[in-house]
PDB file of N, CA and C in Angstrom:
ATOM      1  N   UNK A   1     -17.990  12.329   7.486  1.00  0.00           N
ATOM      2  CA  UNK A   1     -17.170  11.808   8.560  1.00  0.00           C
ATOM      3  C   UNK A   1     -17.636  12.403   9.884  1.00  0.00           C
ATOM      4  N   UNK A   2     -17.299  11.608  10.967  1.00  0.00           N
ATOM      5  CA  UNK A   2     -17.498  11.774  11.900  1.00  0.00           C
ATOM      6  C   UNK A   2     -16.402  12.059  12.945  1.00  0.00           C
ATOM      7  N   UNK A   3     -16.428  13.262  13.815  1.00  0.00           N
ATOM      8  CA  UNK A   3     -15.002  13.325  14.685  1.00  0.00           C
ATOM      9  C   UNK A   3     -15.475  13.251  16.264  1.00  0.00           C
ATOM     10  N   UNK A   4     -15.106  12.267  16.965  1.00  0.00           N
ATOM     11  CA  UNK A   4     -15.577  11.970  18.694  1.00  0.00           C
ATOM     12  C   UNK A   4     -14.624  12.114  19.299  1.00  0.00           C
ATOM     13  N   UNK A   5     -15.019  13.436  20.444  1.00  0.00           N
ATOM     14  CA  UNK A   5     -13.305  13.749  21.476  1.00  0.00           C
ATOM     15  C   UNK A   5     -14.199  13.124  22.427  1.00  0.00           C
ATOM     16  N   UNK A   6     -13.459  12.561  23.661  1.00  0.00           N
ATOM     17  CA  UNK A   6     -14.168  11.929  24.738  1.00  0.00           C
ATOM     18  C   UNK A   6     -12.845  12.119  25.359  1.00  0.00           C
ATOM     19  N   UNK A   7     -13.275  12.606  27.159  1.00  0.00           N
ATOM     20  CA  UNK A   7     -12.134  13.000  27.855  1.00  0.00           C
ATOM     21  C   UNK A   7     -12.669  12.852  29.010  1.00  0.00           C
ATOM     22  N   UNK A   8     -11.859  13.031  29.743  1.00  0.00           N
ATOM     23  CA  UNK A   8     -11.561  12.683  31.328  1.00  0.00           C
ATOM     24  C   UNK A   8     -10.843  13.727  31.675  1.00  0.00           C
ATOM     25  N   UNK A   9     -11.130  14.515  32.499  1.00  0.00           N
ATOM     26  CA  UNK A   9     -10.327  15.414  32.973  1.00  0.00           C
ATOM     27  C   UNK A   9     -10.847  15.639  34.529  1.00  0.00           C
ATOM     28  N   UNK A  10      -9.680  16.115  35.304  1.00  0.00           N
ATOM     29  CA  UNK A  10      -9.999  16.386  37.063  1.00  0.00           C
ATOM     30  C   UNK A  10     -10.632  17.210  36.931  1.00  0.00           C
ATOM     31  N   UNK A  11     -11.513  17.527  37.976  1.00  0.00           N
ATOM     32  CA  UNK A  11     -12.481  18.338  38.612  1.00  0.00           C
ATOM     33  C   UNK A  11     -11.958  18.736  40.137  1.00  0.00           C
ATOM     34  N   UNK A  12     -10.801  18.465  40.525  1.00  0.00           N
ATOM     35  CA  UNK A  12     -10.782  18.469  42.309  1.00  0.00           C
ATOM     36  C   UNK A  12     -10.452  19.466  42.586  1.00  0.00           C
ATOM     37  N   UNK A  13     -10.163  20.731  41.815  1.00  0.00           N
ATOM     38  CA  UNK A  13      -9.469  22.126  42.554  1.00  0.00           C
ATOM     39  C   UNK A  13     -10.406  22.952  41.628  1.00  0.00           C
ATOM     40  N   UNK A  14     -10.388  24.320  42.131  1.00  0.00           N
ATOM     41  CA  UNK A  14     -10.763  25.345  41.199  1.00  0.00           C
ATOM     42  C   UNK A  14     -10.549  25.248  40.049  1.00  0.00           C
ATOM     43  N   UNK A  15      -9.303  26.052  39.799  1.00  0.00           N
ATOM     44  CA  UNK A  15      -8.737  25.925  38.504  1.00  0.00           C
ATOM     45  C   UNK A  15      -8.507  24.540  37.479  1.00  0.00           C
ATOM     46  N   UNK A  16      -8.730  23.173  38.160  1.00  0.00           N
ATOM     47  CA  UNK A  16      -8.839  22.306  37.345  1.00  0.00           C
ATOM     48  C   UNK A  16     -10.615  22.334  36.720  1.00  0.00           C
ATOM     49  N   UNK A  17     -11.705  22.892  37.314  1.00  0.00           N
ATOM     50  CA  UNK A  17     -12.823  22.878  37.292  1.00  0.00           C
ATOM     51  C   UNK A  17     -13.069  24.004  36.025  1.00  0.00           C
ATOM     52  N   UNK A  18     -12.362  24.695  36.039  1.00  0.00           N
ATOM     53  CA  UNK A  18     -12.225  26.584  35.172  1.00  0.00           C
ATOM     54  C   UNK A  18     -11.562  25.418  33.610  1.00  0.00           C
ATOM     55  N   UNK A  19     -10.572  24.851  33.611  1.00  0.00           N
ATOM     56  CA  UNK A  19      -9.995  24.479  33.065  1.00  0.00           C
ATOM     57  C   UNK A  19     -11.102  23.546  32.283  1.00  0.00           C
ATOM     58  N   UNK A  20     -11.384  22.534  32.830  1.00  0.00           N
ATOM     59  CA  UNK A  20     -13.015  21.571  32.161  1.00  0.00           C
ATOM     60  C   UNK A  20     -14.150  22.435  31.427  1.00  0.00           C
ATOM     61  N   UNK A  21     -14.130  23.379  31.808  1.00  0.00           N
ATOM     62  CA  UNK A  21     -14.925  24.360  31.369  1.00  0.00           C
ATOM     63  C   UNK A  21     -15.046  24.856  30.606  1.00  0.00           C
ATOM     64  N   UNK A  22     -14.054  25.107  30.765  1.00  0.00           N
ATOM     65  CA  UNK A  22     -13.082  26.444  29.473  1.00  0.00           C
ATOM     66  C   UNK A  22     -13.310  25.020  27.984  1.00  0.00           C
ATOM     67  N   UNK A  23     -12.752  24.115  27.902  1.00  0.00           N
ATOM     68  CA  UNK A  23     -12.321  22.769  27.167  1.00  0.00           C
ATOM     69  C   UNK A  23     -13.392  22.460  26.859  1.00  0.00           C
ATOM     70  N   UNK A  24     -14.950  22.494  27.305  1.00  0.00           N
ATOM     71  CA  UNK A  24     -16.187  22.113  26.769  1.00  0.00           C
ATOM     72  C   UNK A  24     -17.011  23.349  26.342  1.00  0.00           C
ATOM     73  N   UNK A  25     -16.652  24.220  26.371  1.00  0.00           N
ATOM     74  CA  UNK A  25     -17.149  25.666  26.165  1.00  0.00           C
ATOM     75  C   UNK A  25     -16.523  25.643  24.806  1.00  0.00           C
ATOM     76  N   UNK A  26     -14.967  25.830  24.285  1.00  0.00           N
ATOM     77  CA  UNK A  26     -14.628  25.655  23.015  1.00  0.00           C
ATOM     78  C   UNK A  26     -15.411  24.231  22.386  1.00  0.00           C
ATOM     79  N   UNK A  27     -15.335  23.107  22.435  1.00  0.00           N
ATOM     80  CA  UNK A  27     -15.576  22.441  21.361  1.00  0.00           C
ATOM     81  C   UNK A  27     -17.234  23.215  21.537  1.00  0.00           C
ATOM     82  N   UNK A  28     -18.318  23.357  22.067  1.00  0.00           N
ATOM     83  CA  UNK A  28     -19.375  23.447  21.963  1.00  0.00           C
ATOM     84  C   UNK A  28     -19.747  24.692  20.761  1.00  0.00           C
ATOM     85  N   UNK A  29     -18.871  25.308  21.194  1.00  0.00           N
ATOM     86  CA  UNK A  29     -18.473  26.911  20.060  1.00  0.00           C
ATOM     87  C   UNK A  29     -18.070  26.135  18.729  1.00  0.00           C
ATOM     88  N   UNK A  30     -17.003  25.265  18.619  1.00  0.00           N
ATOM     89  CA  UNK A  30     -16.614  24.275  17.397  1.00  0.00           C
ATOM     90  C   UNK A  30     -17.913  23.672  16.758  1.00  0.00           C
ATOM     91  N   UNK A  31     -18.705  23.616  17.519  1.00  0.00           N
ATOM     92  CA  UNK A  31     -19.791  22.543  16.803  1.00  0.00           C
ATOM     93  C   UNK A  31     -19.907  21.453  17.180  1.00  0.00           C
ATOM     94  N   UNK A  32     -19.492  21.300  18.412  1.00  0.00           N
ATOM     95  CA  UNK A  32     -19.589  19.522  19.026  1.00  0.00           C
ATOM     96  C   UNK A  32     -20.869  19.864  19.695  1.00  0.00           C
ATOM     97  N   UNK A  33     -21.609  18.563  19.807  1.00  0.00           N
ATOM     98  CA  UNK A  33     -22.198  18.292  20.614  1.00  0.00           C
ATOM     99  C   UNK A  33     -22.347  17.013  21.510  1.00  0.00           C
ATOM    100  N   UNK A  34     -23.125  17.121  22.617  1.00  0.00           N
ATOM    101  CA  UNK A  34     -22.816  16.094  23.778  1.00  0.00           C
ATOM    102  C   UNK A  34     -23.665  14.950  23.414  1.00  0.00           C
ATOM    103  N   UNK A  35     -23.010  13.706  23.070  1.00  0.00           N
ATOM    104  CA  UNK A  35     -23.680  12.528  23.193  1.00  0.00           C
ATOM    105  C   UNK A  35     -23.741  11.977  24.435  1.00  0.00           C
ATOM    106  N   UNK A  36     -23.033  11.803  25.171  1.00  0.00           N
ATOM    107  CA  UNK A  36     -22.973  11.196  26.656  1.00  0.00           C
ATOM    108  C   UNK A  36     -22.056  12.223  27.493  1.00  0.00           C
ATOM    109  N   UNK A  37     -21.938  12.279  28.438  1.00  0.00           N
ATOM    110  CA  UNK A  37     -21.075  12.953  29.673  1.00  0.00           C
ATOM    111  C   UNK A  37     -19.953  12.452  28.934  1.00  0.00           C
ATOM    112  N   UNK A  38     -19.277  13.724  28.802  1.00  0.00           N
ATOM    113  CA  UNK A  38     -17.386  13.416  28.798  1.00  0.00           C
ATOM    114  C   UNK A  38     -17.022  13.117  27.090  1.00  0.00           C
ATOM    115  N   UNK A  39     -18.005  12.882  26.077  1.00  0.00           N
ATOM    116  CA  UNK A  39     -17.933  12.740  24.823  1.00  0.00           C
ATOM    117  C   UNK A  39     -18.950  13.357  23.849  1.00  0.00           C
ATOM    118  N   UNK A  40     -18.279  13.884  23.115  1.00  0.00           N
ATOM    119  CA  UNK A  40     -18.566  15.003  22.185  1.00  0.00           C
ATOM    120  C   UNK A  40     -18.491  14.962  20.704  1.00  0.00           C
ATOM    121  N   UNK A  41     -19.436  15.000  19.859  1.00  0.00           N
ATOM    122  CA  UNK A  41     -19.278  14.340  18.256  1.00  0.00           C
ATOM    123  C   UNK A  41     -19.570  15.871  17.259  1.00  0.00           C
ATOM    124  N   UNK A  42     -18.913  15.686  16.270  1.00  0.00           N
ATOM    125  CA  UNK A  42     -19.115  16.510  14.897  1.00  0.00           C
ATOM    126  C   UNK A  42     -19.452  15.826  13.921  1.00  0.00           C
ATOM    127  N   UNK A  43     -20.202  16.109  13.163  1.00  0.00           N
ATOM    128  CA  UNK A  43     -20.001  16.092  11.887  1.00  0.00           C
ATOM    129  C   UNK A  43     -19.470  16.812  10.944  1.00  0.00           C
ATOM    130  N   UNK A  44     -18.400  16.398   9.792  1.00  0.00           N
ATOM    131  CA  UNK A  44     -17.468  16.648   9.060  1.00  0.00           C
ATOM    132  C   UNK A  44     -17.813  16.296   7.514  1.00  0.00           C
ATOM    133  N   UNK A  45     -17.808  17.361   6.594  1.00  0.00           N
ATOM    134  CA  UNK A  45     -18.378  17.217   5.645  1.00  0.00           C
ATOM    135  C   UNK A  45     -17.238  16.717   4.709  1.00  0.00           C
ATOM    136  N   UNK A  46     -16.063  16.448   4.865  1.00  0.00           N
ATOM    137  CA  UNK A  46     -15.589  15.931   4.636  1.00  0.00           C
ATOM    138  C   UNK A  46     -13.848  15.715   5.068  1.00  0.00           C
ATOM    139  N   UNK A  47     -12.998  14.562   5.137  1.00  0.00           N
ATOM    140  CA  UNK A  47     -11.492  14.301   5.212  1.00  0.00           C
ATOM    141  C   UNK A  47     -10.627  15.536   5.809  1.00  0.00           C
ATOM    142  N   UNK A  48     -10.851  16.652   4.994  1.00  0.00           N
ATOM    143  CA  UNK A  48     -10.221  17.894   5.187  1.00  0.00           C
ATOM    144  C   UNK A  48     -10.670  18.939   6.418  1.00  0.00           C
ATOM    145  N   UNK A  49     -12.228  18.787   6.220  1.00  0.00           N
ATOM    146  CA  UNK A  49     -13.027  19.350   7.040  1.00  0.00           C
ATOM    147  C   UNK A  49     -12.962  18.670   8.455  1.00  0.00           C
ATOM    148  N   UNK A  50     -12.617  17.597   8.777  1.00  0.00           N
ATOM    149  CA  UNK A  50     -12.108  17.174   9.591  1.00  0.00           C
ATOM    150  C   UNK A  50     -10.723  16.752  10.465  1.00  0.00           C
ATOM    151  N   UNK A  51      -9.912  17.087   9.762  1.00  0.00           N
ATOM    152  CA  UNK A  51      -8.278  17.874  10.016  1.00  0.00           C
ATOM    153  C   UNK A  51      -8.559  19.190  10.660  1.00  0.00           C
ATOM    154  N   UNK A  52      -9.104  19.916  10.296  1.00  0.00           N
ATOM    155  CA  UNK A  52      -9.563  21.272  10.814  1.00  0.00           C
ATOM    156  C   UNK A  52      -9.914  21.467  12.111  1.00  0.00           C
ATOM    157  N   UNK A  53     -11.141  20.668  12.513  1.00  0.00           N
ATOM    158  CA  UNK A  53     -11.237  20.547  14.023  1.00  0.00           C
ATOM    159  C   UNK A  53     -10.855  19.529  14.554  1.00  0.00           C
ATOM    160  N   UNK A  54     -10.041  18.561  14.262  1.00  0.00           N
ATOM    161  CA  UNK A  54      -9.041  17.912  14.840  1.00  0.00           C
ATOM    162  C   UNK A  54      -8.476  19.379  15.507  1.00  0.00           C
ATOM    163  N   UNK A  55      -7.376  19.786  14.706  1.00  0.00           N
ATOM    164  CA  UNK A  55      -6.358  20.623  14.880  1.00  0.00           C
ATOM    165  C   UNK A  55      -6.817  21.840  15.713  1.00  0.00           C
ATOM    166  N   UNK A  56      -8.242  22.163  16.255  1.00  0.00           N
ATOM    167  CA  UNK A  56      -8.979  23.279  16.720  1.00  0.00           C
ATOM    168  C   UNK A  56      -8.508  22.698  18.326  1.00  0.00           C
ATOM    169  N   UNK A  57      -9.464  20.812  18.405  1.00  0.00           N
ATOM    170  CA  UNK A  57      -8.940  20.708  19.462  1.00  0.00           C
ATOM    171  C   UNK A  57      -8.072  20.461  20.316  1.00  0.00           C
ATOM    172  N   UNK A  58      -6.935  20.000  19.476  1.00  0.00           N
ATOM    173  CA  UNK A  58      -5.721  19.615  19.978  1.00  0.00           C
ATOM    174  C   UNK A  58      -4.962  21.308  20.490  1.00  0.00           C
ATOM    175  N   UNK A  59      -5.558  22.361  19.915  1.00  0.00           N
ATOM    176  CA  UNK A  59      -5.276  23.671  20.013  1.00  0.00           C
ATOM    177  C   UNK A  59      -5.556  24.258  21.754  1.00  0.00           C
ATOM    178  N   UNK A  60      -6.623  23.573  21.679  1.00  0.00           N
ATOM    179  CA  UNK A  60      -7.336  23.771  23.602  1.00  0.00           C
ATOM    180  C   UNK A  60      -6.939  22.747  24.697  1.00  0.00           C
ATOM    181  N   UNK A  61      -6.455  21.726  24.281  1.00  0.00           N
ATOM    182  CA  UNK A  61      -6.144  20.472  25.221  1.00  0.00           C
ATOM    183  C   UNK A  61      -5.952  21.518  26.479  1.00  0.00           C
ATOM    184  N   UNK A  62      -6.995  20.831  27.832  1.00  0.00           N
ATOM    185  CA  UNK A  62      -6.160  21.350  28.591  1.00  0.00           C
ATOM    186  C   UNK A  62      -5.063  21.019  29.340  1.00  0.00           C
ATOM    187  N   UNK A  63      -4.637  21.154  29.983  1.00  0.00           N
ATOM    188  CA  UNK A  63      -3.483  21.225  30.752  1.00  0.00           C
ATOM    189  C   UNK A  63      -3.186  19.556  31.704  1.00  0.00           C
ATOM    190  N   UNK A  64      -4.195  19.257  32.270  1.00  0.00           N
ATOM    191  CA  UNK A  64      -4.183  18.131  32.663  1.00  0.00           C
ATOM    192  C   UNK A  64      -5.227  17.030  31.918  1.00  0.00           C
ATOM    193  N   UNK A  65      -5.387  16.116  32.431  1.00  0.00           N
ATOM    194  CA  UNK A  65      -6.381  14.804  32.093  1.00  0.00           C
ATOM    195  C   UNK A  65      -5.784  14.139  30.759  1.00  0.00           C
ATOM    196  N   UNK A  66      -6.895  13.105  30.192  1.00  0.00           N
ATOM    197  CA  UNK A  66      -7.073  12.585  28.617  1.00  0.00           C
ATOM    198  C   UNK A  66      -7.958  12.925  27.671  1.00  0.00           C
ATOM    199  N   UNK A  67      -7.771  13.112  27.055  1.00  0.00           N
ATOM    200  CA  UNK A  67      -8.716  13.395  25.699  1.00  0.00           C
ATOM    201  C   UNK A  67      -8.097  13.103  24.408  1.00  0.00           C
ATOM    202  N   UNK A  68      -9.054  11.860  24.225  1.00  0.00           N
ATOM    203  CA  UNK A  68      -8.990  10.989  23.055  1.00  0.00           C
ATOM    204  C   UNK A  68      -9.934  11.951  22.020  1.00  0.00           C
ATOM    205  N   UNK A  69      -9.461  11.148  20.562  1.00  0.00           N
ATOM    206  CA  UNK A  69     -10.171  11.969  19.767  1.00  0.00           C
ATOM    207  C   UNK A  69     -10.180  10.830  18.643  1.00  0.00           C
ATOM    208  N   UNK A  70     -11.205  10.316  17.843  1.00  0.00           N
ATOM    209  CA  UNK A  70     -11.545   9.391  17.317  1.00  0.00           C
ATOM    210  C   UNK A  70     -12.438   9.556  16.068  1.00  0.00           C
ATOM    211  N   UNK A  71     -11.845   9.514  14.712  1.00  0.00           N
ATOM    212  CA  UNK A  71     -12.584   9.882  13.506  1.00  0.00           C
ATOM    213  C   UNK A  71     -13.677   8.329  13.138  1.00  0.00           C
ATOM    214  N   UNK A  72     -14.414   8.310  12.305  1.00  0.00           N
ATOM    215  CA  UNK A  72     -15.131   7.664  11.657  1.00  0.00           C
ATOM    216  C   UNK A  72     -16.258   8.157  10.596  1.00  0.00           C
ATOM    217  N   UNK A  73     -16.218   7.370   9.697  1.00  0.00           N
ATOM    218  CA  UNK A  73     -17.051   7.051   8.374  1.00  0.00           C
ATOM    219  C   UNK A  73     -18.398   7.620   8.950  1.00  0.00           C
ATOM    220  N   UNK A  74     -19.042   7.725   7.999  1.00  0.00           N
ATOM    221  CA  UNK A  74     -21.034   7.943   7.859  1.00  0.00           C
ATOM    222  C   UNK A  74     -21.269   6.574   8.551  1.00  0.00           C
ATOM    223  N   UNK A  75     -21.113   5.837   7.147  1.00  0.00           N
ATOM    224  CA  UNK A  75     -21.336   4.164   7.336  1.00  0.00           C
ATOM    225  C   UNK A  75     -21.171   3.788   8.885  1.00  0.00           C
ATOM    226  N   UNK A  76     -19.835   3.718   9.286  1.00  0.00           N
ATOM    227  CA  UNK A  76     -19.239   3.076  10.697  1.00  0.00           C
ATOM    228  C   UNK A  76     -20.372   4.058  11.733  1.00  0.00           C
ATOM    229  N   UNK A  77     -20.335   5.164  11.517  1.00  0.00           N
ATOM    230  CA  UNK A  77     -21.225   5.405  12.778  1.00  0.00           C
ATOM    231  C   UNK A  77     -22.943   4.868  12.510  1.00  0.00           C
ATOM    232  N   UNK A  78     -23.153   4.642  11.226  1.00  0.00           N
ATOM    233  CA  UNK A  78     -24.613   4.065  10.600  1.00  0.00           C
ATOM    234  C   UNK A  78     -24.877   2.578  11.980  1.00  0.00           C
ATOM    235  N   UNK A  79     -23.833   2.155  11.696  1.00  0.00           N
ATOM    236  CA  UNK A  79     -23.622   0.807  12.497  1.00  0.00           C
ATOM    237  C   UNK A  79     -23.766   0.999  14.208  1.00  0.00           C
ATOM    238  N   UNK A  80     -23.737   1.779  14.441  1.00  0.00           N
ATOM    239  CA  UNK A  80     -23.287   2.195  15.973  1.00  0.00           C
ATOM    240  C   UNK A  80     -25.055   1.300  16.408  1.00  0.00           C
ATOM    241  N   UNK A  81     -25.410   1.166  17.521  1.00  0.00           N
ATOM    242  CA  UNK A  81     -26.037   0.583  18.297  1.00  0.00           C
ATOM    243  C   UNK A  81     -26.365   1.440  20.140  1.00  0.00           C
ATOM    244  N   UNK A  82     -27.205   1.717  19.559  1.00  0.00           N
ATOM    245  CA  UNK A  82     -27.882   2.903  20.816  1.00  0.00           C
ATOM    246  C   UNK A  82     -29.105   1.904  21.610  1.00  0.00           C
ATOM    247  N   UNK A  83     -28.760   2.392  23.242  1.00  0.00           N
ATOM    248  CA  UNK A  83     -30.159   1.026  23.718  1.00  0.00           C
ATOM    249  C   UNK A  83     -30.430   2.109  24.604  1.00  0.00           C
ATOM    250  N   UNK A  84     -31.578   2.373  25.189  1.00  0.00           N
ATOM    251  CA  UNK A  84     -32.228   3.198  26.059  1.00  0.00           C
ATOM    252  C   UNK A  84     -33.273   2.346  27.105  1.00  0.00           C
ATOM    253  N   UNK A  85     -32.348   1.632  27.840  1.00  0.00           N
ATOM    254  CA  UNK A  85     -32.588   0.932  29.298  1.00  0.00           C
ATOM    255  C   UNK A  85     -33.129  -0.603  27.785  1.00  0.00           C
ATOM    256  N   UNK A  86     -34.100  -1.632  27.497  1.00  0.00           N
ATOM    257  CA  UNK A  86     -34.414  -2.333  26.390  1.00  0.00           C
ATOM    258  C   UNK A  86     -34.666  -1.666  24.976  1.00  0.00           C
ATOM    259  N   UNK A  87     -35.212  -0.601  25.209  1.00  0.00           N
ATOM    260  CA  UNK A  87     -35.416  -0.527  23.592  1.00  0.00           C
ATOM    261  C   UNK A  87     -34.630   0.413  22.620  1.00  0.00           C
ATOM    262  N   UNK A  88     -34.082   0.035  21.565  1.00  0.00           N
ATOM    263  CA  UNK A  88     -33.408   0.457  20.455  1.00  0.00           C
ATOM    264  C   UNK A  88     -33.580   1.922  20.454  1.00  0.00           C
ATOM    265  N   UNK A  89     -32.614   2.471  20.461  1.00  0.00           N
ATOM    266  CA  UNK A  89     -32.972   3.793  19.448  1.00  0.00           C
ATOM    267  C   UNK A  89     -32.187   4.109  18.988  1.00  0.00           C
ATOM    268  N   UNK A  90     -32.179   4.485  17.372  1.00  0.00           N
ATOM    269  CA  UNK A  90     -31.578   5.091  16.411  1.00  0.00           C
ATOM    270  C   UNK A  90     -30.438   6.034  16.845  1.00  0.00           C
ATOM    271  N   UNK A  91     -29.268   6.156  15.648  1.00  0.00           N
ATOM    272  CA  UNK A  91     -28.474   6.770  16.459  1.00  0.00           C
ATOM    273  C   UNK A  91     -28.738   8.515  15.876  1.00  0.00           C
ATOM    274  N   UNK A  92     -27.876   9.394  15.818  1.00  0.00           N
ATOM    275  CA  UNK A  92     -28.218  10.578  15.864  1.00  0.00           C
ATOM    276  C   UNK A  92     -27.834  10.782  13.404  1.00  0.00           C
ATOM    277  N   UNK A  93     -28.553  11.355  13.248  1.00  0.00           N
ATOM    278  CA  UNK A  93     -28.231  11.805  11.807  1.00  0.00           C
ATOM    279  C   UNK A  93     -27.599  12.432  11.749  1.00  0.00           C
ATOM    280  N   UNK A  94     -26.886  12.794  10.268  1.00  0.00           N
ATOM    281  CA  UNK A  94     -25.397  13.967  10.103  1.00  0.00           C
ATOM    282  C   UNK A  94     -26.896  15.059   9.959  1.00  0.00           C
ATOM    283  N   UNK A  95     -26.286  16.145   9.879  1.00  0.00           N
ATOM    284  CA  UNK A  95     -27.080  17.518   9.549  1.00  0.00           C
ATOM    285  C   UNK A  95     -27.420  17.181   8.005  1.00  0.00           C
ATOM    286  N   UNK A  96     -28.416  18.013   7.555  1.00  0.00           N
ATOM    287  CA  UNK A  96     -28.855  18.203   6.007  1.00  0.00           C
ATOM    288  C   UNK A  96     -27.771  18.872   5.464  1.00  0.00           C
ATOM    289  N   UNK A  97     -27.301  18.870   4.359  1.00  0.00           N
ATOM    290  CA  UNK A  97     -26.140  19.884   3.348  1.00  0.00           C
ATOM    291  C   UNK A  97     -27.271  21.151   2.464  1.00  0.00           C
ATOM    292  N   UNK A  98     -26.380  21.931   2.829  1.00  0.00           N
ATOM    293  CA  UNK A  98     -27.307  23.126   2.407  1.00  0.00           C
ATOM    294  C   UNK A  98     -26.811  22.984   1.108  1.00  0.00           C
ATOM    295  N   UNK A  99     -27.850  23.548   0.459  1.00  0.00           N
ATOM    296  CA  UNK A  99     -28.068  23.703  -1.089  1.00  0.00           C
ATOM    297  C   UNK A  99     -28.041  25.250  -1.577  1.00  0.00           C
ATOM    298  N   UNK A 100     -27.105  25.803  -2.584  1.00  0.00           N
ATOM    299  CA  UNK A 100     -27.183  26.910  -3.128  1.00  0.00           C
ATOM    300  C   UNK A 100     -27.932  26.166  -4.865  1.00  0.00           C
ATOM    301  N   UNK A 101     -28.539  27.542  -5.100  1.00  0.00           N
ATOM    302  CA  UNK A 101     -28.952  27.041  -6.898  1.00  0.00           C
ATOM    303  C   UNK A 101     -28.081  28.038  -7.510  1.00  0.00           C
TER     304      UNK A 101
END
C-alpha cells in the first residue's frame, strides 16, 4: 500500500514558515518522500503498517492550512500515469522487502 499526504499550508509569517517546516521535516524522518512540491508518498508494507503513519501524521498536523492524506493499492498506484513535458515516465517502485534466511 501506498500512503500520499499532500498539503497546503501558509507561508506568510515566521512562525507559519517554522510551522511548514517543522510538518515536512517529520514526515521526511517518517519515511515520506517528495513526489511533487506539497505531496509526499510512503510505502506501506502492509493495511496495518499503514494505520501507523497515518496516525504519525495526523499526530503533527500543523496548526493551520490542509493536509489531505490518501491511501492506495500497489496495483492503483501501478496505474498512475507520469508525463515529463511529452514523454512517459514510469512511476516510482515500492522498495525491495528485505529477506532474512
Amino acid at each position: 500500500m501506498w500512503i500520499v499526504v499532500m498539503f497546503d499550508l501558509p507561508t506568510d509569517t515566521k512562525k507559519a514558515r517554522y510551522a511548514y517546516a517543522q510538518f515536512r521535516k517529520e514526515l521526511i524522518k517518517d519515511g515520506f518522500e517528495m513526489m511533487q512540491y506539497s505531496v509526499y508518498i510512503r510505502h506501506c508494507a502492509s493495511e496495518e503498517n499503514m494505520e501507523v503513519h497515518e496516525k504519525r501524521v495526523k499526530r503533527i498536523l500543523p496548526p493551520d492550512g490542509e493536509v489531505r492524506i490518501l491511501t492506495i493499492t500497489d496495483k492503483q498506484f501501478e496505474r498512475m500515469r507520469v508525463f515529463w513535458g511529452k514523454r512517459r515516465k514510469p512511476p516510482e517502485s515500492p522498495p525491495q522487502q528485505l529477506m532474512f534466511f
